[in-house]
Protein backbone atom coordinates (compact mmCIF):
# COMPACT_ATOMS: atom_id res chain seq x y z
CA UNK A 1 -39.02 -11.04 19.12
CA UNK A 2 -37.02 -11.64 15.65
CA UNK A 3 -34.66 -10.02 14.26
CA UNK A 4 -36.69 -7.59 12.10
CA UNK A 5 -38.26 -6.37 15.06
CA UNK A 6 -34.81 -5.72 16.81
CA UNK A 7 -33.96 -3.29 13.94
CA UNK A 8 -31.79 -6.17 12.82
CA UNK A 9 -31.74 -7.08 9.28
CA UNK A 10 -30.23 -10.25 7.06
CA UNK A 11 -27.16 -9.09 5.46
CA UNK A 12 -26.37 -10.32 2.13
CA UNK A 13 -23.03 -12.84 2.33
CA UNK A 14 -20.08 -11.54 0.63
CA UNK A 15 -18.90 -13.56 -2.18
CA UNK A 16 -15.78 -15.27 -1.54
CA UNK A 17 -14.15 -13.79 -4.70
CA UNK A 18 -14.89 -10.15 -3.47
CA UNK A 19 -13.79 -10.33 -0.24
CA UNK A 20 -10.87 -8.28 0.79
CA UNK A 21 -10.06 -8.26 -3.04
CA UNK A 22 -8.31 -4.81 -2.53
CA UNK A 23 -6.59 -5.66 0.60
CA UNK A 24 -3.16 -6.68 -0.71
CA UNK A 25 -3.30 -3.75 -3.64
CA UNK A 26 -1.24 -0.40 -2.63
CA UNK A 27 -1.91 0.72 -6.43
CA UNK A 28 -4.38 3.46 -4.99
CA UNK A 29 -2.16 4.34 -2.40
CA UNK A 30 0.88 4.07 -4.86
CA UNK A 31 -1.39 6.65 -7.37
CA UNK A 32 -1.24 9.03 -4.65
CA UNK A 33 2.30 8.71 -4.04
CA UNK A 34 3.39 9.08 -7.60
CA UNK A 35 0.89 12.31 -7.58
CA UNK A 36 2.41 13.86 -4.66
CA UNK A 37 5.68 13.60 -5.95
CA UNK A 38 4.88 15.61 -8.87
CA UNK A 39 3.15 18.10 -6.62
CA UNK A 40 -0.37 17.57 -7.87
CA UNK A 41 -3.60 17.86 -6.00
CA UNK A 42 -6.98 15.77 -6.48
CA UNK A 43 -9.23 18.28 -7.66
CA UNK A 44 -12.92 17.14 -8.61
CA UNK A 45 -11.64 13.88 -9.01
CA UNK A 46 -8.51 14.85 -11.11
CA UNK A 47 -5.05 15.32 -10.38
CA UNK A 48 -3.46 18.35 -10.96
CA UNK A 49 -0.58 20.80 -10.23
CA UNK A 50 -1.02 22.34 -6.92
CA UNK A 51 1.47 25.51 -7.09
CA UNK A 52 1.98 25.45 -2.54
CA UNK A 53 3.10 21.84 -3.06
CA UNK A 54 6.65 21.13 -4.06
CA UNK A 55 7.27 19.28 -6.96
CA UNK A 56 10.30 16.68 -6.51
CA UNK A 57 11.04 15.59 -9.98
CA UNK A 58 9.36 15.12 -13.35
CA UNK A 59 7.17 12.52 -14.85
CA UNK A 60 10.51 10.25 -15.35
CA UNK A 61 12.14 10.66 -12.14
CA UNK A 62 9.09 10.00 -10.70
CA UNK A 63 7.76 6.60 -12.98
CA UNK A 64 11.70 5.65 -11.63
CA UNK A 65 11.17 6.07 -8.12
CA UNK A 66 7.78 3.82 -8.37
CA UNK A 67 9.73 1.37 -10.48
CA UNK A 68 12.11 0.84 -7.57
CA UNK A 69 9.28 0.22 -4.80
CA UNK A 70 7.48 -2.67 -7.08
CA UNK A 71 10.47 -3.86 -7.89
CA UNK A 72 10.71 -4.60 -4.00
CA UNK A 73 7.03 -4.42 -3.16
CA UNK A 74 4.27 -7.41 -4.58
CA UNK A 75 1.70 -9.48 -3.09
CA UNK A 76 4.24 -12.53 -2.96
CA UNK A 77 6.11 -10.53 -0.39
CA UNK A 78 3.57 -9.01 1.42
CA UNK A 79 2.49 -12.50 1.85
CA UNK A 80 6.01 -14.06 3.11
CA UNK A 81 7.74 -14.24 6.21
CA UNK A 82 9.94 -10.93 6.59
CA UNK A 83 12.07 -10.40 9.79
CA UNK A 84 13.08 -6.66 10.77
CA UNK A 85 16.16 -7.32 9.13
CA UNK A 86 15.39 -7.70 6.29
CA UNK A 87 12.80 -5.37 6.08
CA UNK A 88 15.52 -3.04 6.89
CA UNK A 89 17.91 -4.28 4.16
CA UNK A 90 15.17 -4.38 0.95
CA UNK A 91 14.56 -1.19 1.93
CA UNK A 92 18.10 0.26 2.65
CA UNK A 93 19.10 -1.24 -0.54
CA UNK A 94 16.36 0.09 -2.48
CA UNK A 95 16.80 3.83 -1.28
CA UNK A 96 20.89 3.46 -1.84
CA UNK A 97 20.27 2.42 -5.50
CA UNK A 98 17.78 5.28 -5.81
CA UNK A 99 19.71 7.86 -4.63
CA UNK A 100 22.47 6.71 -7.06
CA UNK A 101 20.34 6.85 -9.72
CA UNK A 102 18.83 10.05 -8.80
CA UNK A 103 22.98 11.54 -8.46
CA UNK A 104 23.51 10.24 -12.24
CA UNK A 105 19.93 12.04 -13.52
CA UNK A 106 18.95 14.96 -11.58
CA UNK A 107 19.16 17.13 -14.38
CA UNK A 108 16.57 14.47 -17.12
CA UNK A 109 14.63 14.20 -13.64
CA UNK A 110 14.36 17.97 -13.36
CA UNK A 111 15.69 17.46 -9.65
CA UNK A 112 17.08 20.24 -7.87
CA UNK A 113 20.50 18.72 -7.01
CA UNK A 114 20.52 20.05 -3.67
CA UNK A 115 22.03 17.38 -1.15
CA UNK A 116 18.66 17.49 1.38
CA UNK A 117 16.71 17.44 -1.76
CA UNK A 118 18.10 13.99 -2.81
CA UNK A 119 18.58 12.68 0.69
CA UNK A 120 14.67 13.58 1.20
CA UNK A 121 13.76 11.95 -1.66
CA UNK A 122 15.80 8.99 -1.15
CA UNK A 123 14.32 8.57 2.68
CA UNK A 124 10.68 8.61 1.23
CA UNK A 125 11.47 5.95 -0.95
CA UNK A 126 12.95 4.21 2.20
CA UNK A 127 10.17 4.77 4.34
CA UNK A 128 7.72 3.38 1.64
CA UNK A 129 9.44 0.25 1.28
CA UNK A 130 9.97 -0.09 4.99
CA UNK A 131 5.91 0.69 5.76
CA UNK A 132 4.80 -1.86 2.92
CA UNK A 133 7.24 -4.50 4.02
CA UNK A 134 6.28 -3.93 7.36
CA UNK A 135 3.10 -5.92 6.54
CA UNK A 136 5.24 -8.81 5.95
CA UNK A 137 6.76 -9.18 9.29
CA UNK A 138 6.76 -12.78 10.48
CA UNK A 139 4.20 -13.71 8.41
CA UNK A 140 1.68 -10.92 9.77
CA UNK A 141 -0.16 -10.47 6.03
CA UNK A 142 -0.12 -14.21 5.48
CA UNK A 143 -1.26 -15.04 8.92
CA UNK A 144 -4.12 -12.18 8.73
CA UNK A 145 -4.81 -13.57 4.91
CA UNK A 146 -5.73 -16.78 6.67
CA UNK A 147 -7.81 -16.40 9.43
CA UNK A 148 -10.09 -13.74 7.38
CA UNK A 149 -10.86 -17.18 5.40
CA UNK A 150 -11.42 -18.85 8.47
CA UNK A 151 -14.34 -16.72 10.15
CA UNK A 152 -15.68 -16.89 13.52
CA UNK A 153 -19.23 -17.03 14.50
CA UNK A 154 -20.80 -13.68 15.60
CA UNK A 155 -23.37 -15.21 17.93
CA UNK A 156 -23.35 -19.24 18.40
CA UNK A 157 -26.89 -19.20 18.88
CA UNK A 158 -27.40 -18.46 15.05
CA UNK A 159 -25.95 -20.16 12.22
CA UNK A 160 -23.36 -18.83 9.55
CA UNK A 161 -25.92 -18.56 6.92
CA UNK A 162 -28.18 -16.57 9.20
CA UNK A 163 -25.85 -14.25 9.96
CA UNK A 164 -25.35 -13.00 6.99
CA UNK A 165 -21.85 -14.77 6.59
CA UNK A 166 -22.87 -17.31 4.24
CA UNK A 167 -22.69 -21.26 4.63
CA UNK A 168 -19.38 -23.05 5.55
């Protein structure tokens, strides 16, 4: 019995360039982010303001706020060796320099300067840095990185190529 009888089909290989090309990019999930912060909604397909959402801060306060997490955030350290430490200090430091920043601007941010205002908005930015640093720890992104470009067999009866994983 072959494959094609088995209901099992070649697979076309994925080309080396392609794969996991979108892995080590958080500029989707950043998009959202920035979005959310400006209390806007995807509507068929476009963003826009969603009046039950709160809306932390204006266009400028918000382009800020993303300025500070790639300052901190890149594929060069998603890709290093991070301990919890200082995973916990790039972000602690991050979030203490925003929440200066948002003290001296609240009013061109259009931020209500209530304190649990700016403390909430400083602790997202914290908890941002500290979830996409997180990757980082001990190596985890690098490590992960290299054994994708390492692959396994599926079955060891059947060669790469046959498998649909391409030659190696």
């Amino acid at each position: 019995m072959n494959n094609e009888q088995n209901g099992i089909s070649k697979s076309a290989p994925i080309e080396p360039s392609e794969g996991n090309k979108w892995e080590l990019d958080t500029s989707v999930w950043l998009n959202k982010v920035y979005h959310e912060l400006l209390g806007e909604s995807i509507d068929a397909g476009s963003w826009t303001r969603d009046i039950s959402k709160q809306r932390f801060m204006n266009e400028i306060g918000v382009s800020a706020f993303m300025q500070e997490v790639n300052a901190r955030v890149s594929i060069h350290s998603s890709l290093s060796e991070l301990s919890d430490v200082e995973i916990i200090d790039i972000s602690s430091t991050g979030a203490e320099i925003f929440a200066n920043r948002l003290v001296e601007n609240y009013a061109l941010w259009e931020v209500a300067p209530r304190e649990a205002n700016l403390e909430s908005i400083s602790q997202q930015l914290y908890d941002i840095l500290f979830i996409l640093l997180k990757n980082a720890k001990k190596g985890g992104m690098r490590r992960h990185r290299e054994n994708i470009k390492s692959p396994k067999f599926i079955s060891p009866n059947i060669p790469p190529d046959k498998q649909g994983l391409g030659a190696y």
